[in-house]
PDB file of N, CA and C in Angstrom:
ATOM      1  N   UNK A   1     116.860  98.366 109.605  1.00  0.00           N
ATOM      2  CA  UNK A   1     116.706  98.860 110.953  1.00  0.00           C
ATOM      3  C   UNK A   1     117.486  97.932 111.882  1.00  0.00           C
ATOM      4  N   UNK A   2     118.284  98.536 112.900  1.00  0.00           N
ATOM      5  CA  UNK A   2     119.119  97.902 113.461  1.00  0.00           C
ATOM      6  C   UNK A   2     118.387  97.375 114.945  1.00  0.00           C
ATOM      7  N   UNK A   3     118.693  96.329 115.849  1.00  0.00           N
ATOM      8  CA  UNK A   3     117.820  95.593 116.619  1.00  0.00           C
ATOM      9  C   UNK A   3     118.388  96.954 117.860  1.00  0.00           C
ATOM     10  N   UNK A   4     117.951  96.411 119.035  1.00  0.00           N
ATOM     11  CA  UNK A   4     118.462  97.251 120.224  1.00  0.00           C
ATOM     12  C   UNK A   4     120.038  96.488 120.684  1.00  0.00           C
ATOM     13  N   UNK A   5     120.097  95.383 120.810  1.00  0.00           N
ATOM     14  CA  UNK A   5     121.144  94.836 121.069  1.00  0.00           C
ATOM     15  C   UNK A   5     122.607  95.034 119.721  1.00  0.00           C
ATOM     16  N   UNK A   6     122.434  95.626 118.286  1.00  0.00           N
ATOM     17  CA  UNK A   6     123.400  96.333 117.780  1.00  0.00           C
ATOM     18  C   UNK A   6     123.560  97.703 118.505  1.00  0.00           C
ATOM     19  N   UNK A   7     122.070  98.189 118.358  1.00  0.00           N
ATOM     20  CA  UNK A   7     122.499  99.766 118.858  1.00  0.00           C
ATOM     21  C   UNK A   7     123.473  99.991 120.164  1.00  0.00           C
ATOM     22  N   UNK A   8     122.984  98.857 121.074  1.00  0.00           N
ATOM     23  CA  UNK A   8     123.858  99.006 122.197  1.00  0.00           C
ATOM     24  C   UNK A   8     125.237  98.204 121.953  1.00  0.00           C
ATOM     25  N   UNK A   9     125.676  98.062 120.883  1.00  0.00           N
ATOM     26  CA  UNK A   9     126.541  97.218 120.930  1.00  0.00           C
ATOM     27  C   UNK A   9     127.578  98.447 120.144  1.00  0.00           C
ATOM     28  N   UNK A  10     127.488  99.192 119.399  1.00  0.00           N
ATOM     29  CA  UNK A  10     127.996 100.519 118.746  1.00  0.00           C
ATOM     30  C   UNK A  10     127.730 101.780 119.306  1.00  0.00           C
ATOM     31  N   UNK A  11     127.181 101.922 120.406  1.00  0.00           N
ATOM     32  CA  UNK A  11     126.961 103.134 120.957  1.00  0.00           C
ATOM     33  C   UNK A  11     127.693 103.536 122.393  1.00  0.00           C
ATOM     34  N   UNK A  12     128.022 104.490 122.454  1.00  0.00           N
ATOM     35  CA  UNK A  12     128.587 105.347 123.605  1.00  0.00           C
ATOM     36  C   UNK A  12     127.730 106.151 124.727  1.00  0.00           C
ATOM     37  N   UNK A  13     126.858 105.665 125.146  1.00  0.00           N
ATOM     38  CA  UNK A  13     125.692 106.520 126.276  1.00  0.00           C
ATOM     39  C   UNK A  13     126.282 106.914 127.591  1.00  0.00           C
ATOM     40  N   UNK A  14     125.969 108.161 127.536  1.00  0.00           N
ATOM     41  CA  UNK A  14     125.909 108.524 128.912  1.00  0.00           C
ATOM     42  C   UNK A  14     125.677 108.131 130.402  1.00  0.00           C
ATOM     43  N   UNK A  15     123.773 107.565 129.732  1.00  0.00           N
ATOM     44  CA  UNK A  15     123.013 106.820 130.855  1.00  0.00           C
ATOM     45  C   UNK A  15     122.158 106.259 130.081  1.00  0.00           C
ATOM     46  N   UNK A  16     121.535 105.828 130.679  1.00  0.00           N
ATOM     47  CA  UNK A  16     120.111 104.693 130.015  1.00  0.00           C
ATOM     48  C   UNK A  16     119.426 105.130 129.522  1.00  0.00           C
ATOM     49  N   UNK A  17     118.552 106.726 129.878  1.00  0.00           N
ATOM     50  CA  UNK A  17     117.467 107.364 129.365  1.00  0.00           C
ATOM     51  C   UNK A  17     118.136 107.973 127.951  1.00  0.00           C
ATOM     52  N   UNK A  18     119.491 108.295 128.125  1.00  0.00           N
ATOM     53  CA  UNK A  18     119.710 108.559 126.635  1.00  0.00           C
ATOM     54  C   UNK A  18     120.281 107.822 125.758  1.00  0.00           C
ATOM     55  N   UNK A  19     120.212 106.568 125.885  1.00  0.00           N
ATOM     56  CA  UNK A  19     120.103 105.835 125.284  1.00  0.00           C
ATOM     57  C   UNK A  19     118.880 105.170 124.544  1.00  0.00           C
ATOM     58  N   UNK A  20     117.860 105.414 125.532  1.00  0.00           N
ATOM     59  CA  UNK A  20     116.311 104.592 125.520  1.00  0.00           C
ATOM     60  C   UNK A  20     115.527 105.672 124.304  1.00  0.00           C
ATOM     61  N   UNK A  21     115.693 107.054 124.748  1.00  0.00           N
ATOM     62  CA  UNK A  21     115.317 108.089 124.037  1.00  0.00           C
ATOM     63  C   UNK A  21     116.150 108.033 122.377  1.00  0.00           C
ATOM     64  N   UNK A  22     117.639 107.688 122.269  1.00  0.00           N
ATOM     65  CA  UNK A  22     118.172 107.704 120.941  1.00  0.00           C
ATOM     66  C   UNK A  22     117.321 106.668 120.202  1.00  0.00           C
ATOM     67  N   UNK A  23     116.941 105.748 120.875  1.00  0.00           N
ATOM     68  CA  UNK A  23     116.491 104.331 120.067  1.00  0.00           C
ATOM     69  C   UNK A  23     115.393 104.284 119.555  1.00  0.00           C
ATOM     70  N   UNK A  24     114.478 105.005 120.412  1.00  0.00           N
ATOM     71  CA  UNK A  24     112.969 105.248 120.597  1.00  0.00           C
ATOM     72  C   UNK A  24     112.589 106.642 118.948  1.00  0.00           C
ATOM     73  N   UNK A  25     113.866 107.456 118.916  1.00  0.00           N
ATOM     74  CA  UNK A  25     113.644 108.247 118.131  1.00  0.00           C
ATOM     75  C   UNK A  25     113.756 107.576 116.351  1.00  0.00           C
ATOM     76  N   UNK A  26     115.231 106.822 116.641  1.00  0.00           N
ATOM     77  CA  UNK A  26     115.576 106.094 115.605  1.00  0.00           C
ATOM     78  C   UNK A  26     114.296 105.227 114.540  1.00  0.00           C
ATOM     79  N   UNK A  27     113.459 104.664 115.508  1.00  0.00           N
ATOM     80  CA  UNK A  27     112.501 104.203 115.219  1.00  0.00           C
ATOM     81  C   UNK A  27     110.881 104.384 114.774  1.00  0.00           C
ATOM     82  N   UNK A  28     110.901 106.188 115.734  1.00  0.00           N
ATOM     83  CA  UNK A  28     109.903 106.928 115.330  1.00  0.00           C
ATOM     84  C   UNK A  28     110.299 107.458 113.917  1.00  0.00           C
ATOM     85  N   UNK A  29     111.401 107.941 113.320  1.00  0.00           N
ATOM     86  CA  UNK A  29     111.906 108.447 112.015  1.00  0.00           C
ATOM     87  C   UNK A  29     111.909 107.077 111.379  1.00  0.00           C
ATOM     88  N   UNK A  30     112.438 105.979 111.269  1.00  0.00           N
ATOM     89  CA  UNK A  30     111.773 104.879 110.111  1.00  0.00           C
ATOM     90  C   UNK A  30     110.417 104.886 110.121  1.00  0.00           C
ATOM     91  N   UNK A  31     109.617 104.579 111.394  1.00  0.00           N
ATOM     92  CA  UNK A  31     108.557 104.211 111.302  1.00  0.00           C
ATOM     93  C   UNK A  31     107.180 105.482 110.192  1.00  0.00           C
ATOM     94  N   UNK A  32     107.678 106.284 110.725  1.00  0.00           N
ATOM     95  CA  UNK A  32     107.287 107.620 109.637  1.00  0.00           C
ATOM     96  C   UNK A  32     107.727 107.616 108.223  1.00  0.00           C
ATOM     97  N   UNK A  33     109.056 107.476 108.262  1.00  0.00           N
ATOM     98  CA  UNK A  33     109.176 107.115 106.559  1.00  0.00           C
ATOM     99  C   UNK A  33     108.696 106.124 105.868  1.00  0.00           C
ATOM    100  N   UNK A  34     108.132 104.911 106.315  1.00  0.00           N
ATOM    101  CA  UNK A  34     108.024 103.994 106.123  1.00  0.00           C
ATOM    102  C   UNK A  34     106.015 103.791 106.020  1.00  0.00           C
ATOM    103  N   UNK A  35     105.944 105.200 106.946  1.00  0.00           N
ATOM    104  CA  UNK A  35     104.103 105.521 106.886  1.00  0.00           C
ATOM    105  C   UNK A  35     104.120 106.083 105.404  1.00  0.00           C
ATOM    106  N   UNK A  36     105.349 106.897 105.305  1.00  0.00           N
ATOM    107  CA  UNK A  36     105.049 108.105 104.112  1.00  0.00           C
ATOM    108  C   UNK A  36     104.750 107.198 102.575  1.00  0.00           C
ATOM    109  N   UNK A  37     105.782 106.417 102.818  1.00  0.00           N
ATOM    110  CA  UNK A  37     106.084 105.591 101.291  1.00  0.00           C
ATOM    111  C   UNK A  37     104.632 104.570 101.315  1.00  0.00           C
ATOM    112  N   UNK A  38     104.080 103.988 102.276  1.00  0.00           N
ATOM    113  CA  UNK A  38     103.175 103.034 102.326  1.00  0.00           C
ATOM    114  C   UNK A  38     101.126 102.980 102.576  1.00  0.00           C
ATOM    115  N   UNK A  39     101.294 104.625 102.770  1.00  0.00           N
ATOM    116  CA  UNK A  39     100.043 105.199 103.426  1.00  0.00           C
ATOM    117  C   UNK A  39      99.123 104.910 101.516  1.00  0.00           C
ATOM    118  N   UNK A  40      97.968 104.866 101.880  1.00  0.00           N
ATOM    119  CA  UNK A  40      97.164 104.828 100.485  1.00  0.00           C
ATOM    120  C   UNK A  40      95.826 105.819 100.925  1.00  0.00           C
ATOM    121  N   UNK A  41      95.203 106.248  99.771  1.00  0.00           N
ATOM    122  CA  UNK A  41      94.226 106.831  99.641  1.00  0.00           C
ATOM    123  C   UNK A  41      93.405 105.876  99.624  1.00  0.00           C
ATOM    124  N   UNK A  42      92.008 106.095  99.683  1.00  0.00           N
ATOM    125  CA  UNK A  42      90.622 105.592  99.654  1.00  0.00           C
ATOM    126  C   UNK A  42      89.904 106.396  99.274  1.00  0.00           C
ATOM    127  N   UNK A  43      88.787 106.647  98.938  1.00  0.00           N
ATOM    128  CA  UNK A  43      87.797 107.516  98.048  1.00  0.00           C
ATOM    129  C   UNK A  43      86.201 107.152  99.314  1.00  0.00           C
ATOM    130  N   UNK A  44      86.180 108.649  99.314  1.00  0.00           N
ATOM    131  CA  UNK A  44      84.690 108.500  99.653  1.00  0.00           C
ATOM    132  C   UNK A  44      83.440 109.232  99.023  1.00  0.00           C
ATOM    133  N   UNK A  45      82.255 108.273  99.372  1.00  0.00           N
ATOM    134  CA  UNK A  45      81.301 108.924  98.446  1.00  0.00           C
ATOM    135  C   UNK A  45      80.150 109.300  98.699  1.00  0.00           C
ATOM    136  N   UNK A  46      79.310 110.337  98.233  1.00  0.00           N
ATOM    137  CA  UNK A  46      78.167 110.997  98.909  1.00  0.00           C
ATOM    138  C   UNK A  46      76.960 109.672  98.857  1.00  0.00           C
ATOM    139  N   UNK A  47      76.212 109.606  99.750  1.00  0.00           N
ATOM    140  CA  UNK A  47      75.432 108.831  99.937  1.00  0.00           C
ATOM    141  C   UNK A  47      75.360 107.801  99.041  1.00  0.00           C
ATOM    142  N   UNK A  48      74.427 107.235  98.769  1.00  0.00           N
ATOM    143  CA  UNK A  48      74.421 105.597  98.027  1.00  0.00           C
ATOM    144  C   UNK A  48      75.019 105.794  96.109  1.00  0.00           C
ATOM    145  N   UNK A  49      75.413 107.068  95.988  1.00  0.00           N
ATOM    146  CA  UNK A  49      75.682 106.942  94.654  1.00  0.00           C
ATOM    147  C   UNK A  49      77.513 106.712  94.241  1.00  0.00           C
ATOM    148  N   UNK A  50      77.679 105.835  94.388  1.00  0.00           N
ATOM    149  CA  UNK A  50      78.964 105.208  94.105  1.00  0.00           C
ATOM    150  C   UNK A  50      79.543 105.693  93.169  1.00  0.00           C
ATOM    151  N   UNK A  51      79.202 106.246  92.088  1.00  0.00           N
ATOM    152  CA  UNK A  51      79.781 107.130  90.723  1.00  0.00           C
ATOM    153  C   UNK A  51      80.123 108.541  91.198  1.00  0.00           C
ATOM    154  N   UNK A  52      79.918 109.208  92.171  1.00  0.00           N
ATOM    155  CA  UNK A  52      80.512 110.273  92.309  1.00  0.00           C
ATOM    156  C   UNK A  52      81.408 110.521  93.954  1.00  0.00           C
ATOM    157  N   UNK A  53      82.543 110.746  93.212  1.00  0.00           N
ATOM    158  CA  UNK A  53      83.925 110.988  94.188  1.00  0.00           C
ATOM    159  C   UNK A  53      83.576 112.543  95.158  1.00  0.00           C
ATOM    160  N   UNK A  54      83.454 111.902  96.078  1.00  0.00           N
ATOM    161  CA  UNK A  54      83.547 113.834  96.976  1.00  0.00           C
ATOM    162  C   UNK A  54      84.983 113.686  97.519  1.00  0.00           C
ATOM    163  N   UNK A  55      85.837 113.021  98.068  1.00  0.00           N
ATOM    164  CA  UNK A  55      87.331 113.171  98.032  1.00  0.00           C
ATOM    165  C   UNK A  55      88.083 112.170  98.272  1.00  0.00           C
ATOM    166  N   UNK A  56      88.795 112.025  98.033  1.00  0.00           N
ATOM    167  CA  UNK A  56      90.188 111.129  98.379  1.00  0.00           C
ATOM    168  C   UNK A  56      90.753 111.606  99.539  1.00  0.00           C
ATOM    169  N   UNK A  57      90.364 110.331 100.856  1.00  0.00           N
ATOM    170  CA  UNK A  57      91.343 110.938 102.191  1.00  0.00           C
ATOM    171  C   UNK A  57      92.804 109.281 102.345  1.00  0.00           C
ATOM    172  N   UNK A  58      93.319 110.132 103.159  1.00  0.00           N
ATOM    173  CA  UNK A  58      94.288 108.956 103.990  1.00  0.00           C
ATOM    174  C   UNK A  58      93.798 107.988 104.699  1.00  0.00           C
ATOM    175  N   UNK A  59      94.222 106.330 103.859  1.00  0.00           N
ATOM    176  CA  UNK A  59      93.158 105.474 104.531  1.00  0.00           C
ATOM    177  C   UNK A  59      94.276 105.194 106.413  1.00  0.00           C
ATOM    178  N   UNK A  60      93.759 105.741 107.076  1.00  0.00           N
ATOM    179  CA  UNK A  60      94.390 105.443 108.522  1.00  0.00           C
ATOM    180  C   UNK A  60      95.112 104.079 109.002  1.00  0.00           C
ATOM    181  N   UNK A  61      94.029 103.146 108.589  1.00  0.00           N
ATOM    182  CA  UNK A  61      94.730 101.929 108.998  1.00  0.00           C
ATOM    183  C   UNK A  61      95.999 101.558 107.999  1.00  0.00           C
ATOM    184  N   UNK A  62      96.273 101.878 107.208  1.00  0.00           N
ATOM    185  CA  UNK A  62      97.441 101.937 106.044  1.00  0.00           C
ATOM    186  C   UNK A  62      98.267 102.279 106.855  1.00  0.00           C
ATOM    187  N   UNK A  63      98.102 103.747 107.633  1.00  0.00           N
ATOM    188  CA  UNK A  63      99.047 104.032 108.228  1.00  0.00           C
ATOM    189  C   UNK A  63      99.552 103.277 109.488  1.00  0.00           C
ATOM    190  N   UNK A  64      98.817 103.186 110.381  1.00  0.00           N
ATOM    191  CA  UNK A  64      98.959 101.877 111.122  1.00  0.00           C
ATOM    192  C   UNK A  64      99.252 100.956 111.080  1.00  0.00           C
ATOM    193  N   UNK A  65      99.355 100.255 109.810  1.00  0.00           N
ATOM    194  CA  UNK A  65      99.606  98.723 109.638  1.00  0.00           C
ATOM    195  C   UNK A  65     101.311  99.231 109.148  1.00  0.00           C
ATOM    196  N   UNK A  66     101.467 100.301 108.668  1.00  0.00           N
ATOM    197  CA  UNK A  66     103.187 100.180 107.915  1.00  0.00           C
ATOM    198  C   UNK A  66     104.354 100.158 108.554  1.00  0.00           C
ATOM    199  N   UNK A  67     104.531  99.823 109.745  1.00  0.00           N
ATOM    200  CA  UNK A  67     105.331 100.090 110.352  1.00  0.00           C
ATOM    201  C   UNK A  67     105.159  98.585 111.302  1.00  0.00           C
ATOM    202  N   UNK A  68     105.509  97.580 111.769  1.00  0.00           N
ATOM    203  CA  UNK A  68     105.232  96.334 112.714  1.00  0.00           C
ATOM    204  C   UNK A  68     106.038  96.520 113.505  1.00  0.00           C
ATOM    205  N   UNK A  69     105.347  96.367 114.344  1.00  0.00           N
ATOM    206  CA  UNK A  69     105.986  96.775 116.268  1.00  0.00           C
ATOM    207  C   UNK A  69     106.833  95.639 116.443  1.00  0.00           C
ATOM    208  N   UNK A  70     106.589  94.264 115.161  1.00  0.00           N
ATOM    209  CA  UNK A  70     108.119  93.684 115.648  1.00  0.00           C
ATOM    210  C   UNK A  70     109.686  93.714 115.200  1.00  0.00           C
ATOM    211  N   UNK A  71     109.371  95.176 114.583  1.00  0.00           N
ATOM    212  CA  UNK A  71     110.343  95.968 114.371  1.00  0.00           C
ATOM    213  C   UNK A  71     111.254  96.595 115.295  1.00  0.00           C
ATOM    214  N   UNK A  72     110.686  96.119 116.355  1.00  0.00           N
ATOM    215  CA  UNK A  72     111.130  96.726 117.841  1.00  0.00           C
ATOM    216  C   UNK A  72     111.791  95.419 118.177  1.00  0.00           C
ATOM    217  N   UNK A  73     113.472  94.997 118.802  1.00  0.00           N
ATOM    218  CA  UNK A  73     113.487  94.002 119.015  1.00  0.00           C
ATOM    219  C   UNK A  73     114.513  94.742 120.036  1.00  0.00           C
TER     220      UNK A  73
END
């Protein structure tokens, strides 16, 4: 992932907002691929009986944590 100071250093903008918007997108598409490859399941289970699976969801904070906002530079 390239910093903001490459992007602006290889890019041709119009104005600022489309610039701010190219960068902003650039980063929403890693940051998503980067949820997809890294997201994990967790298992949940009906009341206190630990031996039986009622489903496998998306553990959220997985998704949250895969991507570091100091990825933004």
């Amino acid at each position: 992932m390239i910093t903001a100071a490459e992007f602006l250093d290889q890019g041709n903008f119009n104005n600022t907002t489309d610039m701010m918007i190219e960068f902003a997108q650039m980063h929403v598409q890693e940051a998503l691929r980067e949820a997809g490859e890294k997201a994990k399941t967790k298992k949940t289970y009906r009341g206190s009986d630990t031996s039986m699976v009622v489903k496998k969801v998306i553990d959220k904070e997985s998704i949250l944590n895969a991507y570091p906002l100091t990825n933004i530079k």
